[in-house]
Protein backbone atom coordinates (compact mmCIF):
# COMPACT_ATOMS: atom_id res chain seq x y z
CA UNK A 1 6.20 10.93 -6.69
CA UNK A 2 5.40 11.40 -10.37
CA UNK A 3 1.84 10.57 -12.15
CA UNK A 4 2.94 7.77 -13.87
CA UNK A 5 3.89 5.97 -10.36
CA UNK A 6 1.32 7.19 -8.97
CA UNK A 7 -0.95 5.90 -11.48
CA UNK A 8 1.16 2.19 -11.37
CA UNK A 9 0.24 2.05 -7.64
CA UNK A 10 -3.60 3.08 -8.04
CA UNK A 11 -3.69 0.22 -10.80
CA UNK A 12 -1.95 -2.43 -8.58
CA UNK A 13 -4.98 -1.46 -5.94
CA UNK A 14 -7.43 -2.48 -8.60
CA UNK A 15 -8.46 -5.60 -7.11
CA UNK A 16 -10.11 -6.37 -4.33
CA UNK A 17 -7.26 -9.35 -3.54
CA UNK A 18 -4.83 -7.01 -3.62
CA UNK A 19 -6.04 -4.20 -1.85
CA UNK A 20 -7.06 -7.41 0.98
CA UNK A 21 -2.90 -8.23 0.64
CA UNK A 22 -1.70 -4.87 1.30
CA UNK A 23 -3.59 -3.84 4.21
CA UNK A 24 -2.78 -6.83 6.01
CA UNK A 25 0.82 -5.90 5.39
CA UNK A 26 0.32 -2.82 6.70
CA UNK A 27 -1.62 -3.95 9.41
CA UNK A 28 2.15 -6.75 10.31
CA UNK A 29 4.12 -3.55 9.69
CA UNK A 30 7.81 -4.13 9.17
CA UNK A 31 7.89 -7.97 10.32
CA UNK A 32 5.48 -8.47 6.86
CA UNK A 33 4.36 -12.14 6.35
CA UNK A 34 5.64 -15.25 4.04
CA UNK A 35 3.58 -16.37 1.61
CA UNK A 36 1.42 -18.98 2.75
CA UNK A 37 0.24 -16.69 6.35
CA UNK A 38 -0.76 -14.24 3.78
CA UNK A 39 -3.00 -17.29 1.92
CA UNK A 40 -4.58 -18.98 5.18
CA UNK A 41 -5.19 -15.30 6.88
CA UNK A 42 -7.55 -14.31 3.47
CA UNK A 43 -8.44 -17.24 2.51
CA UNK A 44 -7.08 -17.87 -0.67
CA UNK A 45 -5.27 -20.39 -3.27
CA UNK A 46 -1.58 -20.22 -3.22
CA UNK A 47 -1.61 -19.95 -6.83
CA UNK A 48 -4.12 -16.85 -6.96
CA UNK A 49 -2.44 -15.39 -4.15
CA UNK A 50 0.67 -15.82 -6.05
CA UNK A 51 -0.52 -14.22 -9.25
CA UNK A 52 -1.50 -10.89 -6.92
CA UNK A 53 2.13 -11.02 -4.87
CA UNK A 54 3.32 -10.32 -8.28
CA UNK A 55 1.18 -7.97 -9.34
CA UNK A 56 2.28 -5.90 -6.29
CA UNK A 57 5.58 -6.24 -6.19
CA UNK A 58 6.60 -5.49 -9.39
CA UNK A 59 4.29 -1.65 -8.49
CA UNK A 60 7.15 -1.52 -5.78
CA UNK A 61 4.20 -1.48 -2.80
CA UNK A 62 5.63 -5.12 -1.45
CA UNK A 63 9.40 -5.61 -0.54
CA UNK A 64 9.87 -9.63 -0.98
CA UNK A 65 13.02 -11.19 1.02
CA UNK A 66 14.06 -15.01 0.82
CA UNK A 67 14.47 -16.88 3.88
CA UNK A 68 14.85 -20.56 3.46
CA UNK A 69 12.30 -22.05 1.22
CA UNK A 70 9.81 -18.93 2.41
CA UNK A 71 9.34 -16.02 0.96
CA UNK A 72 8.47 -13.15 3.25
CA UNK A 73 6.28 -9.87 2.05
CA UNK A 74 6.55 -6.42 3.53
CA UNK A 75 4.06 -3.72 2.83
CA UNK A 76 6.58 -0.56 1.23
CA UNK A 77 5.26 2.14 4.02
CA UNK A 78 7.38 4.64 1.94
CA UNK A 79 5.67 4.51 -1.16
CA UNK A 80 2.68 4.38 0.75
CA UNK A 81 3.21 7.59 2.06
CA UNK A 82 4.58 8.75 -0.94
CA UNK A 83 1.25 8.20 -2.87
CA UNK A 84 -0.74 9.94 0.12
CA UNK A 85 1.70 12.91 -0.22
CA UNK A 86 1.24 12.68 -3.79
CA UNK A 87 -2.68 12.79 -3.04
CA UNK A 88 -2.72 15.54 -0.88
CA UNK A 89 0.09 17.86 -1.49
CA UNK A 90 -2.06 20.41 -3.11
CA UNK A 91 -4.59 20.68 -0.48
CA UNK A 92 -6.08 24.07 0.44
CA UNK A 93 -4.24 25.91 -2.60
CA UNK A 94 -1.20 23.95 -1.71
CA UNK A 95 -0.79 24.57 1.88
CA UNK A 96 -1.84 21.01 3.31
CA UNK A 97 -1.34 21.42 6.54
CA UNK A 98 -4.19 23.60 6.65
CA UNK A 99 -6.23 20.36 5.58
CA UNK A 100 -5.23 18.11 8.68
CA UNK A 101 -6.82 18.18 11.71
CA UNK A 102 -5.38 15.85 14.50
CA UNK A 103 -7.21 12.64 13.83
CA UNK A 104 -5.41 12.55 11.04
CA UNK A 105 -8.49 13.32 8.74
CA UNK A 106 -8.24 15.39 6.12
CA UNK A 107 -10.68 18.13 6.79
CA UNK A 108 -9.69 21.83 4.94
CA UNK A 109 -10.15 24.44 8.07
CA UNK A 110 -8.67 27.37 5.45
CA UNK A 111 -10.65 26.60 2.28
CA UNK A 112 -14.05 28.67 1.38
């Protein structure tokens, strides 16, 4: 991942909606949810929702597929952990696995 995508991603994040959107997404994992599930489970007005479904798909972190009159969002796992490898690849003076411990927090075990 590049800065500039990186950067794209961060900015999508930059709501509270959104941020709300995507981790339910993440939280369906790869069967996603159509529009209006995503609306009823936070709460909000198809046409705000719809503004934000936008928003994040065109930063590439929600896949959209058709199916019927529905259309059904999928979190993008990959550039997920893209940005996270982004995010951490330089860890401990570039040697990250010296930064994760097995709860899968980033703690650095090498670094002064």
């Amino acid at each position: 991942m590049d800065q500039p995508t990186a950067i794209t991603v961060f900015e999508s994040l930059a709501s509270s909606v959104r941020l709300d959107v995507f981790r339910l997404l993440v939280k369906q994992g790869p069967q996603g949810l159509v529009a209006g599930e995503i609306a009823a489970a936070l709460d909000l007005p198809a046409t705000n929702l719809s503004f934000h479904l936008k928003a994040l798909t065109q930063s590439g972190l929600l896949a959209v597929t058709q199916e019927g009159r529905f259309q059904r969002y999928r979190a993008n796992m990959a550039l997920m952990s893209d940005l996270i490898g982004y995010l951490t690849d330089e860890c401990c003076g570039g040697h990250p696995e010296a930064c994760l411990r097995p709860n899968a927090i980033p703690v650095c075990t090498e670094c002064p």
